[in-house]
Structure formats: C-alpha cells, structure tokens
N, C-alpha and C. Protein backbone atom coordinates (compact mmCIF):
# COMPACT_ATOMS: atom_id res chain seq x y z
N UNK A 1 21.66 24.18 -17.79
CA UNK A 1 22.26 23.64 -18.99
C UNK A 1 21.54 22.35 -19.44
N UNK A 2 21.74 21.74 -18.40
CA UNK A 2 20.58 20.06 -19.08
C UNK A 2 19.56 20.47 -19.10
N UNK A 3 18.01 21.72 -19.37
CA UNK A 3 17.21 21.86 -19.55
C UNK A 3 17.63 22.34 -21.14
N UNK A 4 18.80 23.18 -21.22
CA UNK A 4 18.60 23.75 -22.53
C UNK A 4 19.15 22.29 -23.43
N UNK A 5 19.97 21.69 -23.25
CA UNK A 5 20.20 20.18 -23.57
C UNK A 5 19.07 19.60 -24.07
N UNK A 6 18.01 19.01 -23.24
CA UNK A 6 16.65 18.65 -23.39
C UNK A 6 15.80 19.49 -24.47
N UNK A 7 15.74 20.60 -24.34
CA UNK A 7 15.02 21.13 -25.53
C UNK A 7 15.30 21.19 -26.37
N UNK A 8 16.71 21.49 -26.99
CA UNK A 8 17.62 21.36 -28.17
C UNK A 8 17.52 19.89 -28.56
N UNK A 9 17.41 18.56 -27.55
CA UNK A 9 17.50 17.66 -28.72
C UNK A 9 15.72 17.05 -28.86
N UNK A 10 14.97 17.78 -27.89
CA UNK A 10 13.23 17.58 -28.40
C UNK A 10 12.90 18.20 -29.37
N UNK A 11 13.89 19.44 -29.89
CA UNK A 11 13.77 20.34 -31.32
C UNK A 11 13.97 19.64 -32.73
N UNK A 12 15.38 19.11 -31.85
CA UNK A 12 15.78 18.11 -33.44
C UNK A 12 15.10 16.90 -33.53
N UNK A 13 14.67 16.37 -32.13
CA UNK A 13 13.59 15.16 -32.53
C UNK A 13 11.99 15.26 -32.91
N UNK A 14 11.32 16.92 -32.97
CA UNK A 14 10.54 17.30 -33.83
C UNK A 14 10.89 17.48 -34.82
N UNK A 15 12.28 18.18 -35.62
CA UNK A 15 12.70 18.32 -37.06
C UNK A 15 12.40 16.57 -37.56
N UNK A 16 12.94 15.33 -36.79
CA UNK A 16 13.70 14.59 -37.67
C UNK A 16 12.08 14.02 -38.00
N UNK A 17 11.10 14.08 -36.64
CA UNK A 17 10.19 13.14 -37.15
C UNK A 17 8.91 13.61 -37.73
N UNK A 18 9.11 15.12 -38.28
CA UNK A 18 7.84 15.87 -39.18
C UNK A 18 7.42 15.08 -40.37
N UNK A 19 9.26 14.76 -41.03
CA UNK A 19 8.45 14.08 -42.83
C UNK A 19 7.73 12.71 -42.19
N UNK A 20 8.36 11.89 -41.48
CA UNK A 20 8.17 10.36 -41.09
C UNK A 20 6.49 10.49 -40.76
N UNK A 21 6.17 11.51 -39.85
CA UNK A 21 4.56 11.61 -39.47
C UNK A 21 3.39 11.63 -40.37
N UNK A 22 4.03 12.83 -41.35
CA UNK A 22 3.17 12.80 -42.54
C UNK A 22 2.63 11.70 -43.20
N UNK A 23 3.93 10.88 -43.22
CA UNK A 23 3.57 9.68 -44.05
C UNK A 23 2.83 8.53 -43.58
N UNK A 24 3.02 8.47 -42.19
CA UNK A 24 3.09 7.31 -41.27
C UNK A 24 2.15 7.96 -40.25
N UNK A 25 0.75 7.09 -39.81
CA UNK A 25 0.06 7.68 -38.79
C UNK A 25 0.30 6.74 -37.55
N UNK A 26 -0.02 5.41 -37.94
CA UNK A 26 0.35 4.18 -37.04
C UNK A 26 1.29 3.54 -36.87
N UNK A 27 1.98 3.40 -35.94
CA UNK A 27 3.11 2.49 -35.48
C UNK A 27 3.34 1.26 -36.51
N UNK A 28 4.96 1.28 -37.05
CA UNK A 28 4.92 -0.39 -37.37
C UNK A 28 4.94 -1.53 -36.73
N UNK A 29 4.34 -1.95 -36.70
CA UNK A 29 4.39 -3.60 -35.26
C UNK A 29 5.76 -3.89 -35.93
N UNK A 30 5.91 -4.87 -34.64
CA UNK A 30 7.42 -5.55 -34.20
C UNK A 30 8.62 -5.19 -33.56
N UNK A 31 9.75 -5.16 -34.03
CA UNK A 31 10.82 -5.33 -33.26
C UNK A 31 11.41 -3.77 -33.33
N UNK A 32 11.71 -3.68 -34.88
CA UNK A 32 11.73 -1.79 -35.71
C UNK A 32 10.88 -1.10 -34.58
N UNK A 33 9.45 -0.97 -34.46
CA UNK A 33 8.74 -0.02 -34.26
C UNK A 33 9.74 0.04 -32.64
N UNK A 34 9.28 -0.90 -31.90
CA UNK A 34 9.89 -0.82 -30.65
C UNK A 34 11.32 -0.11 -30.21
N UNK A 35 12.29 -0.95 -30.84
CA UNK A 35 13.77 -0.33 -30.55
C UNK A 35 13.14 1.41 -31.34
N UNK A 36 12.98 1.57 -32.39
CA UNK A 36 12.79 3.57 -32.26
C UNK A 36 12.18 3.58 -31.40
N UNK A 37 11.01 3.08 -30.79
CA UNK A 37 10.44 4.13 -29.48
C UNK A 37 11.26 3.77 -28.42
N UNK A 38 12.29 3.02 -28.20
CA UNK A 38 13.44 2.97 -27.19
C UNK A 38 14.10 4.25 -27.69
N UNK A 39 14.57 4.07 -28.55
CA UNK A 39 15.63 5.03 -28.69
C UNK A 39 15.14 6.45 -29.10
N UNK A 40 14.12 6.82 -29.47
CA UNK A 40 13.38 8.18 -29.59
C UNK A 40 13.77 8.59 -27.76
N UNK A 41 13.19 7.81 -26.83
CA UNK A 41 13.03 7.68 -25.43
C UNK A 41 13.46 8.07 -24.84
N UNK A 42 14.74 7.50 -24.97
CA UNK A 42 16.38 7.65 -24.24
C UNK A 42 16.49 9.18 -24.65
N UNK A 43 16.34 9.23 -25.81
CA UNK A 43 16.59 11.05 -26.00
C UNK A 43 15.53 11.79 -25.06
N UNK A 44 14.12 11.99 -25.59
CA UNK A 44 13.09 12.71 -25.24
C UNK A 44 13.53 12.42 -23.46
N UNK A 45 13.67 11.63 -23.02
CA UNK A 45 13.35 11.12 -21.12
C UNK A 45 14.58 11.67 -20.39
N UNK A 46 15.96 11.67 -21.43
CA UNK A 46 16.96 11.61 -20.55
C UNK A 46 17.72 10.62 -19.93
N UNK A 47 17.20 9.41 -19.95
CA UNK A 47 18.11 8.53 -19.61
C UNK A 47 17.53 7.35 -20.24
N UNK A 48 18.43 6.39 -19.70
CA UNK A 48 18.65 4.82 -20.30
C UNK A 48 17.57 3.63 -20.56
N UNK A 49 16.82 3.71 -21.37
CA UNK A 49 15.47 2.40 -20.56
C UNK A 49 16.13 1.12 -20.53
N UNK A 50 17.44 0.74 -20.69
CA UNK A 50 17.74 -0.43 -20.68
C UNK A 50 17.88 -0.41 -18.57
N UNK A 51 18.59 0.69 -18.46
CA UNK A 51 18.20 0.82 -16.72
C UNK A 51 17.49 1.11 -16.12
N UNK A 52 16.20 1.27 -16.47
CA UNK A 52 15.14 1.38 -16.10
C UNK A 52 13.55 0.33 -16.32
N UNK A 53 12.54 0.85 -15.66
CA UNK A 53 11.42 0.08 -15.80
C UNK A 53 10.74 1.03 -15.39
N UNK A 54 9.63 0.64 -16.48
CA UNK A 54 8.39 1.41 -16.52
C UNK A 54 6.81 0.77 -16.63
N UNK A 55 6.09 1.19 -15.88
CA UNK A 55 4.64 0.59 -15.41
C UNK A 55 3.57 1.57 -15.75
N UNK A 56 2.63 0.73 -16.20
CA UNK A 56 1.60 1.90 -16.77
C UNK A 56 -0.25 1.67 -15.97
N UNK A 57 -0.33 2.00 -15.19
CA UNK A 57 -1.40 1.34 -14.33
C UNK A 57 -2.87 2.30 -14.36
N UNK A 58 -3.84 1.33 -14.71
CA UNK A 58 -5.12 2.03 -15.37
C UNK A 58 -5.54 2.24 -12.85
N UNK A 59 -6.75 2.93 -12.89
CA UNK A 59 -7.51 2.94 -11.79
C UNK A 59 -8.65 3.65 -11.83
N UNK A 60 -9.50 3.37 -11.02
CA UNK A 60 -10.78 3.48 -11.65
C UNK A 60 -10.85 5.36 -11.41
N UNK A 61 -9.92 6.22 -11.05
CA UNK A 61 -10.26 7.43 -11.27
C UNK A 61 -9.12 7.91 -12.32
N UNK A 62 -8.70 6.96 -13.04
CA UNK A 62 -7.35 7.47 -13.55
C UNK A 62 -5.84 6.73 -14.07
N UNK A 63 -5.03 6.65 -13.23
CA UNK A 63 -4.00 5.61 -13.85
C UNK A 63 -2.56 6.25 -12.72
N UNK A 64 -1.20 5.86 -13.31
CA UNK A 64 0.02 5.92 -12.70
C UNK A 64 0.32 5.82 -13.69
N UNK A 65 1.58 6.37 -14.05
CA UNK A 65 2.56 6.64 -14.90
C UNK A 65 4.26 5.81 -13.78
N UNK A 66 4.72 4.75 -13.68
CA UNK A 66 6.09 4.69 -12.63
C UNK A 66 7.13 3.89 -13.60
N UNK A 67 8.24 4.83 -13.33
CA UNK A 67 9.58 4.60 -14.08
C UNK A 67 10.44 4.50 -12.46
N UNK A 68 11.23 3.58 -12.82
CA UNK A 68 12.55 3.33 -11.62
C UNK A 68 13.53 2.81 -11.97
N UNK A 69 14.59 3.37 -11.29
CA UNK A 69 15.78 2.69 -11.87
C UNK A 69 16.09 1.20 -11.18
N UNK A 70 16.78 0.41 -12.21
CA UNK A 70 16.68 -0.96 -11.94
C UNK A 70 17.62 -1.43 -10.70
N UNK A 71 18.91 -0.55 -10.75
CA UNK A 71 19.94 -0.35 -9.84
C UNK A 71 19.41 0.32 -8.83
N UNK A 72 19.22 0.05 -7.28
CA UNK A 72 18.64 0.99 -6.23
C UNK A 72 19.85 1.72 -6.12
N UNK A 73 21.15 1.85 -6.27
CA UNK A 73 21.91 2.81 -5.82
C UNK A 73 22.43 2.98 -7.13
N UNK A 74 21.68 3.40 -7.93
CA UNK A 74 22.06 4.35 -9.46
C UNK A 74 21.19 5.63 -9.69
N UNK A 75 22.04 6.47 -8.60
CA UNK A 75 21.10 7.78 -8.27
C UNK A 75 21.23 8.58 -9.49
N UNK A 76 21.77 8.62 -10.06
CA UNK A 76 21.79 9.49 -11.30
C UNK A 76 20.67 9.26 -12.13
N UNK A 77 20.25 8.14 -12.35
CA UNK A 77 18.97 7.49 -12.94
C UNK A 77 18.12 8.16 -12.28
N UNK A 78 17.75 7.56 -11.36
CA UNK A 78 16.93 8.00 -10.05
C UNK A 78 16.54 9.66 -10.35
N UNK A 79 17.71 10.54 -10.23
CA UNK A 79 17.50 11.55 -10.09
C UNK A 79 17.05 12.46 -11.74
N UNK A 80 17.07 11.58 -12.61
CA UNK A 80 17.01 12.05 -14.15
C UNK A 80 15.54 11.15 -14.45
N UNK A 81 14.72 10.47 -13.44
CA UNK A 81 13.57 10.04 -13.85
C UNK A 81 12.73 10.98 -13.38
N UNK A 82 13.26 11.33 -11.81
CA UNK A 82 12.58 12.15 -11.13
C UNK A 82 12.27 13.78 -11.64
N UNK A 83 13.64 14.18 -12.95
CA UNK A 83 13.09 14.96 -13.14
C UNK A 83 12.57 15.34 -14.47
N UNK A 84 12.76 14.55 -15.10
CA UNK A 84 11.81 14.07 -16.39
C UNK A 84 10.38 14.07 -15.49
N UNK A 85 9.93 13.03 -14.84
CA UNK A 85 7.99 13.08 -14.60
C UNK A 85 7.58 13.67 -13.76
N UNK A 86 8.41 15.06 -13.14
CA UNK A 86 7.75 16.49 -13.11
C UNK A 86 8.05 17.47 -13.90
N UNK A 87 8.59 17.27 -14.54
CA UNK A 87 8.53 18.28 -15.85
C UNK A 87 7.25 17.69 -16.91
N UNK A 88 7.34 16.01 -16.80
CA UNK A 88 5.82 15.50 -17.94
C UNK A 88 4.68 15.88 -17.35
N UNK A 89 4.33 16.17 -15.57
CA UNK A 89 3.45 16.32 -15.31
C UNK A 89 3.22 17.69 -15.51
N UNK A 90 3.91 18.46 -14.82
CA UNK A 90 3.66 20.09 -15.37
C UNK A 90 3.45 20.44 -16.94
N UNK A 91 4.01 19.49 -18.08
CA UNK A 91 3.65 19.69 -19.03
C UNK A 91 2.57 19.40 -19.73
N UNK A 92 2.00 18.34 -19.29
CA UNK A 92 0.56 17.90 -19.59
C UNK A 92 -0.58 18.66 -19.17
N UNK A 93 0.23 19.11 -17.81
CA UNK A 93 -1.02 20.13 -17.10
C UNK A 93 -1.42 21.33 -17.63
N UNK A 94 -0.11 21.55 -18.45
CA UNK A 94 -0.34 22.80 -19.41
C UNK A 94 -1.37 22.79 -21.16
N UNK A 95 -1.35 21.00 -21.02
CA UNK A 95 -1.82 20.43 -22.19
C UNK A 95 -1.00 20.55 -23.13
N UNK A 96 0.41 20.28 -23.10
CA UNK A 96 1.44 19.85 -23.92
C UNK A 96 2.49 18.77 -24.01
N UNK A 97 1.60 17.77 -24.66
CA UNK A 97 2.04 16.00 -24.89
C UNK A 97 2.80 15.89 -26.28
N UNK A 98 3.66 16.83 -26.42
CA UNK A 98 4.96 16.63 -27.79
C UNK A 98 5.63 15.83 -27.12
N UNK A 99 5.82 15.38 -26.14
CA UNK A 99 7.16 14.58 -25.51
C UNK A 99 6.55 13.09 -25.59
N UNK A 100 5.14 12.54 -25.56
CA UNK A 100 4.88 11.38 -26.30
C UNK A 100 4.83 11.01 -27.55
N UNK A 101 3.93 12.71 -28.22
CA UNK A 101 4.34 12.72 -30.14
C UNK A 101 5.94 12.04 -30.32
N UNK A 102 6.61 12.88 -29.49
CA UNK A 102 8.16 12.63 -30.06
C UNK A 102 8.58 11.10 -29.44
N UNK A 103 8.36 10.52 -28.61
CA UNK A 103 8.41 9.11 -28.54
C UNK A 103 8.12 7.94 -29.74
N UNK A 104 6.60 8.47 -29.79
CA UNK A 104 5.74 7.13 -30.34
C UNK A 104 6.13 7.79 -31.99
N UNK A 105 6.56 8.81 -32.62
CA UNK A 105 5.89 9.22 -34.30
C UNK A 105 4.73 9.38 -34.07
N UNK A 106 3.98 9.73 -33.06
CA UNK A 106 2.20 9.68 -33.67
C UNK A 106 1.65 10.07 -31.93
N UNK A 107 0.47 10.50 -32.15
CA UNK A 107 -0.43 11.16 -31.47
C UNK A 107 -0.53 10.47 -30.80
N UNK A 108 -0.60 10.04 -29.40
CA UNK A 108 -1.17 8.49 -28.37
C UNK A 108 -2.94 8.44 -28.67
N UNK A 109 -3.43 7.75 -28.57
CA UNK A 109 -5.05 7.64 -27.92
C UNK A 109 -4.93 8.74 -26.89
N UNK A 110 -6.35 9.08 -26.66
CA UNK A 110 -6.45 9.50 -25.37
C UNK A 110 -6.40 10.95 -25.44
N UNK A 111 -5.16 12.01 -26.24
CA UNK A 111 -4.27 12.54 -25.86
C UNK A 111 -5.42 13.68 -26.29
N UNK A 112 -6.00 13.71 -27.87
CA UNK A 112 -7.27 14.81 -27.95
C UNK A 112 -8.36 14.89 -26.39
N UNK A 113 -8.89 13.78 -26.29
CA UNK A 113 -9.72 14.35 -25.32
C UNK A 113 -8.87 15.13 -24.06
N UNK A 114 -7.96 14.22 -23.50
CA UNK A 114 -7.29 14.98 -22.25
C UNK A 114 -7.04 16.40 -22.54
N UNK A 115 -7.11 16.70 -24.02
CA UNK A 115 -6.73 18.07 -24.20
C UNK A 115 -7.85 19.21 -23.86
N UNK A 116 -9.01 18.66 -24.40
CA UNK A 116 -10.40 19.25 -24.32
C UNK A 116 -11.28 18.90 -22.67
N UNK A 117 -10.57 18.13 -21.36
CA UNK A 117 -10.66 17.63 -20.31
C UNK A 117 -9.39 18.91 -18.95
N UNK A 118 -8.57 19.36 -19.75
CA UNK A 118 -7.22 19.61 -19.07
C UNK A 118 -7.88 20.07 -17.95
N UNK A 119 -8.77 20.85 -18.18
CA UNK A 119 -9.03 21.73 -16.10
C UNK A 119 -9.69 20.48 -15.90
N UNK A 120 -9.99 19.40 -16.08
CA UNK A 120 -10.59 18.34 -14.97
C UNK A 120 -9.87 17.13 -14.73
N UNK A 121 -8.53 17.40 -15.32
CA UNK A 121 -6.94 16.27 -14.80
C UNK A 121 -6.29 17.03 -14.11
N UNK A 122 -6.02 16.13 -12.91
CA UNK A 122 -5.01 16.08 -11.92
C UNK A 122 -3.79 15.53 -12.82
N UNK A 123 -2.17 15.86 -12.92
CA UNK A 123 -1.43 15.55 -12.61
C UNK A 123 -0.66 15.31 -11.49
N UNK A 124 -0.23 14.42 -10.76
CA UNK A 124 0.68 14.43 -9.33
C UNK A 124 1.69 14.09 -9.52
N UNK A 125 3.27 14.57 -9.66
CA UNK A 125 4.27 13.95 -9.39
C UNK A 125 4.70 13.66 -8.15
N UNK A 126 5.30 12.38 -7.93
CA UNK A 126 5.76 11.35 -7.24
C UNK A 126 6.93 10.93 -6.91
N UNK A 127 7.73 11.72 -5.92
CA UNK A 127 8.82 11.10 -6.04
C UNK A 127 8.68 9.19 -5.09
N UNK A 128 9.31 8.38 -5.32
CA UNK A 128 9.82 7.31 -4.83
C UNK A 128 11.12 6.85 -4.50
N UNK A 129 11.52 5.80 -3.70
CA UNK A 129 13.13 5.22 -3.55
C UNK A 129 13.96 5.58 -4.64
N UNK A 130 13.31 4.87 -5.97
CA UNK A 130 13.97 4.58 -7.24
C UNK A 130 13.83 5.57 -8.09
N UNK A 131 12.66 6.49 -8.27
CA UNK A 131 12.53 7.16 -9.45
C UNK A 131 11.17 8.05 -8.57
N UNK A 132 10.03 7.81 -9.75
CA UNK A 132 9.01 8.59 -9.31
C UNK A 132 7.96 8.10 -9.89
N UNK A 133 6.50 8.52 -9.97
CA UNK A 133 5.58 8.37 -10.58
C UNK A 133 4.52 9.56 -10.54
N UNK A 134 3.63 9.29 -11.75
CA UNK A 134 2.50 10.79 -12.35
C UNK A 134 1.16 10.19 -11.46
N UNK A 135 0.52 10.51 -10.66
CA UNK A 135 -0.60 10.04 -10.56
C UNK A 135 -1.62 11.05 -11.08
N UNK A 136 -2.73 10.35 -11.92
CA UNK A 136 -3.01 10.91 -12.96
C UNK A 136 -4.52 10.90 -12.32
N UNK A 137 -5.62 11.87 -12.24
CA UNK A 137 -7.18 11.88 -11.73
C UNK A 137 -7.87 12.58 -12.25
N UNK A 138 -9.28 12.25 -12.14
CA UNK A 138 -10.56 12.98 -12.94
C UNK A 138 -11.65 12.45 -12.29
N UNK A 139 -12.61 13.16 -12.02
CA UNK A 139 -13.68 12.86 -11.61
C UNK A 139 -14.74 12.53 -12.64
N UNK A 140 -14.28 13.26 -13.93
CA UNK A 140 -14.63 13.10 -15.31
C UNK A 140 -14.81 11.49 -15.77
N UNK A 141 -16.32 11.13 -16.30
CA UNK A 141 -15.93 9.69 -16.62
C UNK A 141 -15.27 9.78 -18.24
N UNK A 142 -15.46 10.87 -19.28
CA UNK A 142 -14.88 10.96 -20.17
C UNK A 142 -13.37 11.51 -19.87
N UNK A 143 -12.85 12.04 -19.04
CA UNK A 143 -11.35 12.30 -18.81
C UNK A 143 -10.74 10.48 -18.57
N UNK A 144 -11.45 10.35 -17.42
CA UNK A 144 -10.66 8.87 -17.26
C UNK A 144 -10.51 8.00 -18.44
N UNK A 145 -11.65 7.77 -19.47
CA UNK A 145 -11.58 7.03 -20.17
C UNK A 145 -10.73 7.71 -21.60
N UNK A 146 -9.97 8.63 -21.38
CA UNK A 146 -8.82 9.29 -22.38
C UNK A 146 -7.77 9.01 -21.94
N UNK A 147 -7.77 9.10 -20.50
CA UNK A 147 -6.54 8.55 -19.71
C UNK A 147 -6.38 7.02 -19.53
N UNK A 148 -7.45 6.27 -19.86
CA UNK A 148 -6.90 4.76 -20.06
C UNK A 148 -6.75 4.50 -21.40
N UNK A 149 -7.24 5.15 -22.53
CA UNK A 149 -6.93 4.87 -23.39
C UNK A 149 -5.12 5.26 -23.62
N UNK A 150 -5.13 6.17 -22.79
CA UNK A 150 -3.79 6.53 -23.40
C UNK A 150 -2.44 5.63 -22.63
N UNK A 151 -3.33 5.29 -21.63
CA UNK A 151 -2.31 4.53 -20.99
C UNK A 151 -2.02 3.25 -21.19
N UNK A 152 -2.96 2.58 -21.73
CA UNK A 152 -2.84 1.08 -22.41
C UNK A 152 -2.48 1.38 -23.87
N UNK A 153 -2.20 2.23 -24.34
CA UNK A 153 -1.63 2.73 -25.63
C UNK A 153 0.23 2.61 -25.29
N UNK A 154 0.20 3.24 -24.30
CA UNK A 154 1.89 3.22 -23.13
C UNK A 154 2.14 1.57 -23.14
N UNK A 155 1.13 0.81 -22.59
CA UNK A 155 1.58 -0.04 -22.57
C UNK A 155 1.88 -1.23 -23.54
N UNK A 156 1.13 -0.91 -24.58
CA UNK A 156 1.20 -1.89 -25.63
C UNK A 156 2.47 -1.42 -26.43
N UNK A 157 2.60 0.27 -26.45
CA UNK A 157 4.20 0.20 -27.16
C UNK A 157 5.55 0.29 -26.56
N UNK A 158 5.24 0.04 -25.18
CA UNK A 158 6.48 -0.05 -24.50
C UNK A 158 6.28 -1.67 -24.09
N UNK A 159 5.88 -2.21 -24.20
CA UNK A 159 5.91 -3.77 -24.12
C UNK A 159 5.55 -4.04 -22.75
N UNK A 160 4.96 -3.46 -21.63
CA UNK A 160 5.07 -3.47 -19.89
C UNK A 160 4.88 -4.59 -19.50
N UNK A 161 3.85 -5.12 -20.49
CA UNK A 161 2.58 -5.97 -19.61
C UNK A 161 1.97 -5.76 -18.80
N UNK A 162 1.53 -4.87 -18.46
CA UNK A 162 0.87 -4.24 -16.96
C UNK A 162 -0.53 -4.55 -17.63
N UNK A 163 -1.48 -4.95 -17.01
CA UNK A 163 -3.00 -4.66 -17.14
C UNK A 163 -3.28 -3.73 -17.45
N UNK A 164 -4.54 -3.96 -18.43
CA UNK A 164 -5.32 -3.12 -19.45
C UNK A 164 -6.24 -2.49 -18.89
N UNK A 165 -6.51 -3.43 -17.95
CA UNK A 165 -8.47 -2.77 -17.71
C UNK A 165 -8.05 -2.11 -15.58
N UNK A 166 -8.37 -1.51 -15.16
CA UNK A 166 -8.64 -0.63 -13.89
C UNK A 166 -9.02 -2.02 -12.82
N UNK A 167 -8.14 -2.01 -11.52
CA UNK A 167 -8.63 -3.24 -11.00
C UNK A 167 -10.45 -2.72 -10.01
C-alpha cells in the first residue's frame, strides 16, 4: 500500500510540476525556491526533512548520498529513509532520476551524463543506525565528474554545506 501511496503522489507531483517546468528551467534563489524543494521532498522521500539530515559527499571515485533521522530512536524515520535510498538506488540504476526532477522542478547537473554512463555506476545502498546511505562509484573519470556535478547541485539546493570538491 505505501508503494502504491508513493507513486500516486510522484504522479500528481509530475502532473502539478509539467506547466511550472516549461516555463521555468532554473531554480529561483532564496527562501521560495528552498521551502518548495522541502516540501516537493517530504512528498517525493516520504518523510519529514525537518527530522532529518542530509549530507552530500563528493570522493574521488564518486560521492555518498546520507539522510538520518535526527531522533536516534525515531524508527519510523529511520525505517522510511531506509526505504526511500534503496528504492533511489535501484532506480537510478535503472537510469530513472524523476524523483530528483520532481524535487528540484528541473533536471539536476550531472543527471544526462550518468544517463549515457549507467553500466559504469555503481549504486550501493546503505543501511546505518539512523537511516542509510547511496554509495555512488565509477571508474569512469567522465561518470564521476556527472556524479559530482550532481551532487554539489544536492548540495547547494538543499542548503548542506557539505564540501564541494572530493577530499
């Protein structure tokens, strides 16, 4: 039932944001753009980002994707992150990133090449204490560099602060 839940409201959050795309390719800076990609979020993810935290980490073969819940004993979180970023990883692996379209209004960086890269990305889901994480790989120096683009794209519109550049 919460899978058919999830797709029914990623349906209506492709209906609502078809005209808005057309018009609009780039994000509006500020406060607007942000709270919608909160609240696009909360729909597309399944749960709360006000209870959660999310990290977006470049590495020199790739990156991390880690969401956790802020509460260590708010398993419901926990267990609704965990299964949101194996369902994002299996879906990417398939080369289907509508679930960031439907976040951001707009295409991420990155997201064409990873498409034309897919047999040379690793997705890994991750479970952890709190939640989970995607560990993301390529041996590809053009895969990696789709995957940092896209991931410092994560981070600039989710506000992380996490580092830009691969330590």
């Amino acid at each position: 039932m919460k899978t058919f839940v999830r797709i029914a409201a990623l349906a209506g959050l492709a209906t609502a944001l078809t005209a808005p795309l057309s018009a609009q390719t780039t994000p509006t800076p500020g406060a607007d753009h942000h709270a919608a990609v909160n609240e696009r979020g909360d729909h597309v993810m399944g749960f709360d980002h006000d209870k959660t935290t999310h990290h977006f980490r470049l590495t020199k073969a790739g990156g991390v994707i880690e969401v956790s819940a802020n509460n260590p004993k708010d398993t419901a979180t926990r267990d609704a992150i965990r299964q949101h970023l194996s369902q994002i990883a299996h879906m990417f692996a398939d080369g289907d990133f509508n679930a960031p379209m439907l976040i951001h209004a707009q295409v991420p960086p990155g997201v064409p090449v990873m498409k034309t890269k897919l047999k040379l990305i690793q997705w890994k889901p991750v479970d952890t204490p709190t939640g989970g994480s995607i560990v993301i790989t390529s041996k590809d120096p053009k895969a990696v560099a789709a995957i940092h683009d896209f991931l410092r794209f994560q981070i600039e519109d989710h506000q992380t602060g996490d580092p830009t550049t691969a330590p």
